[in-house]
Each structure stands twice: as structure tokens, then as C-alpha cells.
C-alpha atoms as a PDB file:
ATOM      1  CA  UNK A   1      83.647 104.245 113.018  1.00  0.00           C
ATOM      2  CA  UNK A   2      82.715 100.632 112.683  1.00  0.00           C
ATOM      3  CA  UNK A   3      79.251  99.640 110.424  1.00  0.00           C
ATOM      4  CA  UNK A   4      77.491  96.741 110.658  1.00  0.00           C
ATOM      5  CA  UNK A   5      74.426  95.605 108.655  1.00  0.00           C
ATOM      6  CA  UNK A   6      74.652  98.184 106.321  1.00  0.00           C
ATOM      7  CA  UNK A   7      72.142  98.161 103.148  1.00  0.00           C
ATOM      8  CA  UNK A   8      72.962  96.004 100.194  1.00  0.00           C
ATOM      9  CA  UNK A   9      70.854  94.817  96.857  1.00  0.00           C
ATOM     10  CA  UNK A  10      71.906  91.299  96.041  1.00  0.00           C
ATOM     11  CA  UNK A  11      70.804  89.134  92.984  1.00  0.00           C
ATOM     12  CA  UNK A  12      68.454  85.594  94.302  1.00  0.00           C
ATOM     13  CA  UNK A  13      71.503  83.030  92.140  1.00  0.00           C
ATOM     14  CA  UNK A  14      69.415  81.697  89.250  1.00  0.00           C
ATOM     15  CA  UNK A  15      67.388  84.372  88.703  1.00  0.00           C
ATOM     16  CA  UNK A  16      66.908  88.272  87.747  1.00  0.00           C
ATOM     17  CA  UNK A  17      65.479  89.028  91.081  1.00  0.00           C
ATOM     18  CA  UNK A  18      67.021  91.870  93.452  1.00  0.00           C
ATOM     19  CA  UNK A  19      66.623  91.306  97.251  1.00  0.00           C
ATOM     20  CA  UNK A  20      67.348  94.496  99.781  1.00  0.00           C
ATOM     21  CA  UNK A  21      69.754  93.057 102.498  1.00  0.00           C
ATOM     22  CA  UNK A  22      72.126  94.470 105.154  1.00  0.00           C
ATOM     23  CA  UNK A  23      74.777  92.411 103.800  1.00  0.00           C
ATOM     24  CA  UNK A  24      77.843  94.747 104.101  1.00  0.00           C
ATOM     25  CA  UNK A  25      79.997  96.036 107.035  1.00  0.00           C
ATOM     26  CA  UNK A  26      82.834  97.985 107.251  1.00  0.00           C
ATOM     27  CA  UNK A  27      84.677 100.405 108.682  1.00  0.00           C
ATOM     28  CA  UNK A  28      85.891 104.155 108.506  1.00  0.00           C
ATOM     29  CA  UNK A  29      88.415 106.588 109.880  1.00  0.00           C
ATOM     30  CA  UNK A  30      89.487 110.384 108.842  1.00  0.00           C
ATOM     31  CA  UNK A  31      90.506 113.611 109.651  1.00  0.00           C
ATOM     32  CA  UNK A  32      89.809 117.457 109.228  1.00  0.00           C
ATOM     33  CA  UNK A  33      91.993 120.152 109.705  1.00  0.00           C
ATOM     34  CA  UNK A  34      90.801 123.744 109.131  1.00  0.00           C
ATOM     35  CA  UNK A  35      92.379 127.311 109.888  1.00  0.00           C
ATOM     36  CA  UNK A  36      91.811 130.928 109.552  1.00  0.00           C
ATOM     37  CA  UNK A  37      94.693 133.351 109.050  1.00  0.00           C
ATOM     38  CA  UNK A  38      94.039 137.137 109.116  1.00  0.00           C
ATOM     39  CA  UNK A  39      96.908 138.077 106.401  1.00  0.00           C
ATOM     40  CA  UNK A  40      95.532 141.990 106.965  1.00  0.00           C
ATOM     41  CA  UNK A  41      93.295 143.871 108.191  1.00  0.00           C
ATOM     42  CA  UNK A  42      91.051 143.306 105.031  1.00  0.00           C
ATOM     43  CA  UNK A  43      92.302 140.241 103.824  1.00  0.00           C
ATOM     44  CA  UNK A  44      91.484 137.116 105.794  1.00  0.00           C
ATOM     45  CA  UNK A  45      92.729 133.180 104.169  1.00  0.00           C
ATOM     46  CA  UNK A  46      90.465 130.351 105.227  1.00  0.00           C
ATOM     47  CA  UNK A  47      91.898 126.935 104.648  1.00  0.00           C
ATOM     48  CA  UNK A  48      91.651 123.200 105.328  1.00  0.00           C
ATOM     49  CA  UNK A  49      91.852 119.203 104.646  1.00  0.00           C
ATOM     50  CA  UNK A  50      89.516 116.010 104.961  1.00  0.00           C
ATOM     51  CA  UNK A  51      91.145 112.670 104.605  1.00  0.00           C
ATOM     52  CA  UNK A  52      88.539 109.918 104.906  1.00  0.00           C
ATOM     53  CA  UNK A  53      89.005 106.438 104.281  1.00  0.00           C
ATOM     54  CA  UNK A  54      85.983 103.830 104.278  1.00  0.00           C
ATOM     55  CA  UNK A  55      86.818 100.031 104.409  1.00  0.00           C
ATOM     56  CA  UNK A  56      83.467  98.249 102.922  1.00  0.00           C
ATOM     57  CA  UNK A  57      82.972  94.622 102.967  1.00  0.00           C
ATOM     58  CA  UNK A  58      80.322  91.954 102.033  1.00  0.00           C
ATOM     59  CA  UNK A  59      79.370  90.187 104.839  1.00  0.00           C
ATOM     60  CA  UNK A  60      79.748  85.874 104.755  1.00  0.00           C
ATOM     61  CA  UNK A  61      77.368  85.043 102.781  1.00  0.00           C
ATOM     62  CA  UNK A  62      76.251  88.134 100.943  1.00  0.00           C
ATOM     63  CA  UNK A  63      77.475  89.140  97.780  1.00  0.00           C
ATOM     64  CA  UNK A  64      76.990  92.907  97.087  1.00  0.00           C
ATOM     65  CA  UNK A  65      79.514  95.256  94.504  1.00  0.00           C
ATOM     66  CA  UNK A  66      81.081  97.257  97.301  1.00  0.00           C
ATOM     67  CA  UNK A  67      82.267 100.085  95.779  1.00  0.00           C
ATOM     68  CA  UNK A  68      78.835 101.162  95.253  1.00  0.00           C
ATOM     69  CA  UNK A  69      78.839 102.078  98.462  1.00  0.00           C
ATOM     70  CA  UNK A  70      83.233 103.050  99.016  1.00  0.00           C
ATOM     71  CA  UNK A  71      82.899 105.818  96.371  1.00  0.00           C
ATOM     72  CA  UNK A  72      83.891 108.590  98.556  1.00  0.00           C
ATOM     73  CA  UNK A  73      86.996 110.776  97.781  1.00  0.00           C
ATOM     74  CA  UNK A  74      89.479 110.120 100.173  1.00  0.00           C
ATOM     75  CA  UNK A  75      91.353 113.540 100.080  1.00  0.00           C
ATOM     76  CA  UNK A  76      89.493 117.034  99.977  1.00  0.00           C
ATOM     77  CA  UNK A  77      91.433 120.050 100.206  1.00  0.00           C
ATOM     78  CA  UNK A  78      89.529 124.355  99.991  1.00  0.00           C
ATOM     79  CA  UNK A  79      91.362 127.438 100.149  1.00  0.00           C
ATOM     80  CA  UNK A  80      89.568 130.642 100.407  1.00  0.00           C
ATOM     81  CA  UNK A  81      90.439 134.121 100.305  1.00  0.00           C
ATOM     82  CA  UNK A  82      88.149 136.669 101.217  1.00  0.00           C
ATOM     83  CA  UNK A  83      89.330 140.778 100.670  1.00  0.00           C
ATOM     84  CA  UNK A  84      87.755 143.482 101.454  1.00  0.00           C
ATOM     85  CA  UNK A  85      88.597 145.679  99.018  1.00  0.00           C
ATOM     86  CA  UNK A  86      86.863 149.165 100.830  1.00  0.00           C
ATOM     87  CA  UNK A  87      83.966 149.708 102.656  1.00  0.00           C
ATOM     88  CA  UNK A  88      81.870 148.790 100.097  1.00  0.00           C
ATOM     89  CA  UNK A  89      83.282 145.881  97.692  1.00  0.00           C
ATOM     90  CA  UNK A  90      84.296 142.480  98.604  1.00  0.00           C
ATOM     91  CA  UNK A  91      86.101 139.737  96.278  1.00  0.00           C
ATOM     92  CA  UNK A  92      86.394 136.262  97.247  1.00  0.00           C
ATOM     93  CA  UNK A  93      88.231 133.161  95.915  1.00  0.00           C
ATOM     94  CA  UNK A  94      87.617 129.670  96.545  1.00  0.00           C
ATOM     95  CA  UNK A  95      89.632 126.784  95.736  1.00  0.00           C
ATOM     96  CA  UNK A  96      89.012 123.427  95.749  1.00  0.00           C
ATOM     97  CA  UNK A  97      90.727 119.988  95.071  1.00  0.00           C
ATOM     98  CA  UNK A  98      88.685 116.696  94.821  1.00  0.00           C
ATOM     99  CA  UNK A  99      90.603 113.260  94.683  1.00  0.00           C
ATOM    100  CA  UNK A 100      88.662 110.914  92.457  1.00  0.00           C
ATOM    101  CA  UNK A 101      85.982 108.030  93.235  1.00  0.00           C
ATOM    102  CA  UNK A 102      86.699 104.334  91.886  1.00  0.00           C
ATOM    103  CA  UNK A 103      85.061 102.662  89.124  1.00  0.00           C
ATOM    104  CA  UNK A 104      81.940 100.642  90.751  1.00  0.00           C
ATOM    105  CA  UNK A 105      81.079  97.858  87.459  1.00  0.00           C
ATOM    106  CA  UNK A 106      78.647  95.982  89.392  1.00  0.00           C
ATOM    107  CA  UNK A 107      76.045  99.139  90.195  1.00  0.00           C
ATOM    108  CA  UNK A 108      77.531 100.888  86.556  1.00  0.00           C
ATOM    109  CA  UNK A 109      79.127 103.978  88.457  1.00  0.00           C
ATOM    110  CA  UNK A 110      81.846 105.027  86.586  1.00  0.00           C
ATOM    111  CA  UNK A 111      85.072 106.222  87.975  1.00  0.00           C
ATOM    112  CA  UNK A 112      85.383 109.797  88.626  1.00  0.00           C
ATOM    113  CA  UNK A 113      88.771 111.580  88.072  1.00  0.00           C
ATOM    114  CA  UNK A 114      90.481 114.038  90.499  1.00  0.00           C
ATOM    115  CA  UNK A 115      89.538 117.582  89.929  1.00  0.00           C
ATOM    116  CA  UNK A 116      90.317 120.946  90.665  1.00  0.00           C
ATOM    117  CA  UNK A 117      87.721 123.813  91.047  1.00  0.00           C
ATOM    118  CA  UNK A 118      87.768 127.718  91.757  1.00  0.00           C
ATOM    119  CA  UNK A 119      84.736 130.222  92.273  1.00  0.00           C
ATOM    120  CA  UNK A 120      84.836 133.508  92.262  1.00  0.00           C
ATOM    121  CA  UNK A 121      82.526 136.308  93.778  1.00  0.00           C
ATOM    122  CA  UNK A 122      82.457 140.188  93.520  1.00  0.00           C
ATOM    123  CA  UNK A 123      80.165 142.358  96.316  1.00  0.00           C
ATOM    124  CA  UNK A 124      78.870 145.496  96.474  1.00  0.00           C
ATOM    125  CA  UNK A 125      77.134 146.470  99.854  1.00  0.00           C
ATOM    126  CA  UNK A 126      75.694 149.222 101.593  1.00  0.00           C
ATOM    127  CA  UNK A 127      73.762 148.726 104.819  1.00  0.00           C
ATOM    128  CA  UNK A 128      71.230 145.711 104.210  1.00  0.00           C
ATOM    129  CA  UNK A 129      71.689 145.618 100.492  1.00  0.00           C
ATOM    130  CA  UNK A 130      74.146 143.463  98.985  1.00  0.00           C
ATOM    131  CA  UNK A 131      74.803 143.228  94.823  1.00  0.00           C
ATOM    132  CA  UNK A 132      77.302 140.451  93.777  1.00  0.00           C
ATOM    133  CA  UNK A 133      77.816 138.626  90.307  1.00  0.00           C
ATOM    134  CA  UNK A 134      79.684 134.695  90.917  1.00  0.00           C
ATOM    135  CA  UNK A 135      81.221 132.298  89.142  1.00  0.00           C
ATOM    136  CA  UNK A 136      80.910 128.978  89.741  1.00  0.00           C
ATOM    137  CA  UNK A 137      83.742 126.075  88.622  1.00  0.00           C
ATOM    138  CA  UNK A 138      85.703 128.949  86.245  1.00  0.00           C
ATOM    139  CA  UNK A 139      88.419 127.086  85.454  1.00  0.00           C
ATOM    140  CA  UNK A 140      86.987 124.522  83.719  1.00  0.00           C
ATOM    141  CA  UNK A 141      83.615 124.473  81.825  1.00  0.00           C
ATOM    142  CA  UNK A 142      82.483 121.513  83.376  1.00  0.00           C
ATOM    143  CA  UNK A 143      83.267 118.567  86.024  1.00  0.00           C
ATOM    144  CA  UNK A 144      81.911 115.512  86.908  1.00  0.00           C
ATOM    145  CA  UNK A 145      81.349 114.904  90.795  1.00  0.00           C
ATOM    146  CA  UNK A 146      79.382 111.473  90.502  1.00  0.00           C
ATOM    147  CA  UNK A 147      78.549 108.959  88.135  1.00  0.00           C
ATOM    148  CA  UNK A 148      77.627 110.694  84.950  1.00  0.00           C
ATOM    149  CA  UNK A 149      76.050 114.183  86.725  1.00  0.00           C
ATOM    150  CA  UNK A 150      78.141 116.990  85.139  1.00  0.00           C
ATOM    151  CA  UNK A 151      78.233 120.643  87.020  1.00  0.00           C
ATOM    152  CA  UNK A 152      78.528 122.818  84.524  1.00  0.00           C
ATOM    153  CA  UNK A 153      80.047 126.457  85.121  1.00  0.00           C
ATOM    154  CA  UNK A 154      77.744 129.255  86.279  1.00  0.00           C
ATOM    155  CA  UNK A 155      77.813 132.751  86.066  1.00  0.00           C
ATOM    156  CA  UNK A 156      74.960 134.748  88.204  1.00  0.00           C
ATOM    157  CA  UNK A 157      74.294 137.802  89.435  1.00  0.00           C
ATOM    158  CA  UNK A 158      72.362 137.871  93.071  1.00  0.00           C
ATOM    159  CA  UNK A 159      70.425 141.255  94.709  1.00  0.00           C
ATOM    160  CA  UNK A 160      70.172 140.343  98.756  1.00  0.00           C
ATOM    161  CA  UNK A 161      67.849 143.317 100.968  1.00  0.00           C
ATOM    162  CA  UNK A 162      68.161 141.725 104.666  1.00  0.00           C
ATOM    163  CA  UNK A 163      65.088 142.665 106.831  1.00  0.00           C
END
């Protein structure tokens, strides 16, 4: 993909005014790769990868902290197994891996470090009535995905009736 006039906040030189420009281009290129695998008849593995690198520049005459807007990981990688352990009960696993974002001093963004992440979730159903308790980000009892926003871990129990 190639960006052009893309949205920018630049200081007027001299003063404390901010202007909103499109003084920034850029470009970006990636990849996903996702599969299924049936490992049994009750036990399917879902898997896959994003690579996705952005290339943000001021434009001549602009000046504009550009990793404000180039904070996206550049690697994401999931993993999920889903077994059916009878008719009735169901436990799935999800795992996750996040690279890290770079520090952005200009907009006050700080850098994000690589993470890893696993939820968990236990089922009971019986026709249109489905019980489950999940956990959210078990393995650690809190990460930060951007700037300062922490997602703390997260236990819950959930009663679903479909009509």
C-alpha cells in the first residue's frame, strides 16, 4: 500500500500553536497466513501469522513525530485449540504473541514490550443453552497493549439461551 497526505499535528515554529496537516506519507506491506488442522475428530488446532511493516515519513516541509503514527507491531502470531471433550463440554485455548511498538517521544507514547498472552474457556451446552466460565490474559496479571492502557486479567462466567 502506498499513503499519501496522511494526517499530521505540527507545531506553527515560534509558537505553542498545533496546526492539523496531511504532512506524512508512507508506505506499507505484510502478510497473513492462517490454517486449520483437524488433529481428531474432537480436537481441531487453528493457527496463524501477520507480519506488517509500515514505512512513515514527513513529507518536505512538514515536521510531524512519525512514530506516532508507525506504532504497529510488526509480528503477530495465535494458536488455538479447541476440544470437544463429549457431547456436552468444550475447552478451548488461545495463544497469542505480540511483538512490541516503539517509543514515540514527540506524541509521549511510550514503547510497548513484546508480550505473550493465553485465554482459556470451559463450555457446557445442551441444545440452545450454553454455560462457560473464561479467562482472559492468565498467564500474566496484566499487559500493556498501548501507551499506558493496561488489560488486566479477567475471569467471567457467561449464560448464552439462543432464540
Amino acid at each position: 500500500n502506498k499513503y499519501d497526505d496522511l494526517y499530521s499535528v505540527e507545531v506553527v515554529p515560534g509558537t505553542k500553536t498545533y496546526l492539523i496537516q496531511n504532512g506524512m506519507e508512507g508506505n506499507s506491506q505484510g502478510i497473513e497466513i492462517s490454517g486449520l488442522y483437524q488433529v481428531t475428530d474432537n480436537w481441531r488446532l487453528r493457527g496463524g501469522y501477520t507480519f506488517f511493516h509500515k514505512n512513515v515519513r514527513d513529507k518536505p516541509g512538514h515536521s510531524f513525530d512519525t512514530t506516532y503514527e508507525g506504532t504497529d507491531p510488526q509480528g503477530q502470531a495465535v494458536l488455538q485449540s479447541m476440544f470437544d471433550i463429549n457431547k456436552h463440554f468444550q475447552f478451548d485455548l488461545t495463544g497469542m504473541y505480540m511483538e512490541g511498538r516503539p517509543l514515540s517521544v514527540v506524541a509521549g507514547v511510550p514503547k510497548v514490550n513484546a508480550y505473550a498472552n493465553l485465554d482459556a474457556r470451559l463450555a457446557w451446552h445442551s441444545g440452545k443453552l450454553e454455560i462457560s466460565v473464561v479467562g482472559q490474559n492468565v498467564m500474566n496479571p496484566s499487559h500493556i497493549e498501548y501507551a499506558s492502557n493496561r488489560i488486566l486479567r479477567n475471569i467471567y462466567g457467561k449464560i448464552a439461551f439462543g432464540f
